[in-house]
Protein backbone atom coordinates (compact mmCIF):
# COMPACT_ATOMS: atom_id res chain seq x y z
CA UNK A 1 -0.20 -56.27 -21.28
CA UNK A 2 3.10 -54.31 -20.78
CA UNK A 3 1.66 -51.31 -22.76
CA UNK A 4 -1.49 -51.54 -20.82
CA UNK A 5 0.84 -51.05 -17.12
CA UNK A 6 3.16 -48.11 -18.79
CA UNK A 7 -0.15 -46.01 -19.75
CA UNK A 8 -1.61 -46.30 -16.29
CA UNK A 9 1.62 -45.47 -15.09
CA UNK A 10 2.00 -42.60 -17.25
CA UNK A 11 -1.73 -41.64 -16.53
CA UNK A 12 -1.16 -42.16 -13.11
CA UNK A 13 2.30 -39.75 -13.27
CA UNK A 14 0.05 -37.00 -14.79
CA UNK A 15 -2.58 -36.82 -12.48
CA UNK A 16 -0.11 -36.61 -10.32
CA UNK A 17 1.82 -33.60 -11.67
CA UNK A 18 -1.37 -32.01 -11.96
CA UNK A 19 -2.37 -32.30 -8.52
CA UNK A 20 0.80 -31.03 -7.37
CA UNK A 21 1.03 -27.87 -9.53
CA UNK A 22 -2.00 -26.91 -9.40
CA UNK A 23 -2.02 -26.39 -5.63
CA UNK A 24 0.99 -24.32 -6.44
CA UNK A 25 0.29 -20.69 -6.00
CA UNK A 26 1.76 -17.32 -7.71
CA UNK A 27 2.11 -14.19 -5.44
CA UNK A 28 1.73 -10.90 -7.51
CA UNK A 29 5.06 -8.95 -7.37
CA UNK A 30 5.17 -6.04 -5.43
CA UNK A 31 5.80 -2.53 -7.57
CA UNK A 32 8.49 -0.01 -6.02
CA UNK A 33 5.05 2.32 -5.43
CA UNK A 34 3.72 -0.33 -3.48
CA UNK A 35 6.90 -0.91 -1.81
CA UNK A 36 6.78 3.30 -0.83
CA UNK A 37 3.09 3.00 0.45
CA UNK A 38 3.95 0.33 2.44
CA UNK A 39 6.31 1.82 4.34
CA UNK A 40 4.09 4.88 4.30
CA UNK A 41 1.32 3.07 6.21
CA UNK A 42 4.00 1.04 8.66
CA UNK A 43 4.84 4.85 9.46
CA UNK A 44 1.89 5.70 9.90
CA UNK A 45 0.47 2.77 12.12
CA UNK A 46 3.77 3.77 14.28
CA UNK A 47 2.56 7.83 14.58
CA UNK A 48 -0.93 6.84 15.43
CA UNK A 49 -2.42 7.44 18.98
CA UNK A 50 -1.03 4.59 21.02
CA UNK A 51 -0.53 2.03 17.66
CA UNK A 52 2.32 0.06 17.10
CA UNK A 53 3.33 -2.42 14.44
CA UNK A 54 4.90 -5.01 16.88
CA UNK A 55 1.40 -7.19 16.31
CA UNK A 56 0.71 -6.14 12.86
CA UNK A 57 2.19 -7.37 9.16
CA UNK A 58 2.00 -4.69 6.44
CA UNK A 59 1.54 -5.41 2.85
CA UNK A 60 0.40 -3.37 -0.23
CA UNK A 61 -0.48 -4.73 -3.43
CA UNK A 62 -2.10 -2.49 -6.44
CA UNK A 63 -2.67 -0.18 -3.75
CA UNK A 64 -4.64 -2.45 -1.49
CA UNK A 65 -3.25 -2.39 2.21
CA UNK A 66 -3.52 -5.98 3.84
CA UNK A 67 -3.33 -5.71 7.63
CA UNK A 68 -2.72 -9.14 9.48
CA UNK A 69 -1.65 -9.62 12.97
CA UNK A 70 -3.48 -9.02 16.35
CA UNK A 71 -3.70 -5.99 18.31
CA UNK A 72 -4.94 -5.41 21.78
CA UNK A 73 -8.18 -4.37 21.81
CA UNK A 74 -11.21 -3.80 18.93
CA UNK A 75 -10.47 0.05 19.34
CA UNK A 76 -6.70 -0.60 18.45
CA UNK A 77 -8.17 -2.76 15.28
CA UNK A 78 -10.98 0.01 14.43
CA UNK A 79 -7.70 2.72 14.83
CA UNK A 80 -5.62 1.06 12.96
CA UNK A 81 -7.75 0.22 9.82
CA UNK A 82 -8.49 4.56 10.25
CA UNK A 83 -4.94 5.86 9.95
CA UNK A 84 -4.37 3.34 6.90
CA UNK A 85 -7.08 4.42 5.43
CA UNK A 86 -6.04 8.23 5.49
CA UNK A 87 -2.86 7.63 4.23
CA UNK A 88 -2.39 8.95 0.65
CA UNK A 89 -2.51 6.49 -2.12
CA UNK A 90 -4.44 3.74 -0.20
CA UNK A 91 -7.27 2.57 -2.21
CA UNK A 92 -8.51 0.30 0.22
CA UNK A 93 -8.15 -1.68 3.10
CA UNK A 94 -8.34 -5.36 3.94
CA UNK A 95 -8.63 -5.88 7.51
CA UNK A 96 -7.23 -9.30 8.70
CA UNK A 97 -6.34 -7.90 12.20
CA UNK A 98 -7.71 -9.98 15.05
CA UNK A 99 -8.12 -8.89 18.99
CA UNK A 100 -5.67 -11.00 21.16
């Protein structure tokens, strides 16, 4: 009977564990070229016509620009994902900006 309550227990302690780790997620780490694109693109966002990055978070991974934040208006969004895109060594854009 004893045995029977320590193997639910330890079936019941590895479900567990599993649950918990597997919600656990791993964020890619961030090359120094990445790092120099990003703060390409933040300049970039800041030279634009009438942009800012007060609203906006900046990341590049692999070359992939993530914009997140909100801006103004669509035409600030539609601008924004523009310069980003024409800045050298963006391969793409991922456009998570929303209109406030």
């Amino acid at each position: 009977m004893k045995n029977k309550v320590y193997a639910v227990i330890a079936n019941l302690l590895v479900i567990f564990a599993c649950i918990t780790f597997s919600a656990c997620t791993t964020t890619p780490e961030q090359s120094p070229e990445d790092r120099e694109l990003e703060r390409s693109v933040e300049r970039a966002i800041s030279g634009g016509p009438g942009l800012s990055t007060a609203g906006i978070s900046v990341t590049v991974l692999n070359g992939v620009a993530i914009l997140k934040g909100s801006v103004a208006t669509g035409i600030d969004k539609v601008l924004t994902e523009k310069v980003v895109r024409d800045v050298e060594g963006v391969a793409e854009v991922r456009n998570y900006i929303f209109v406030d």
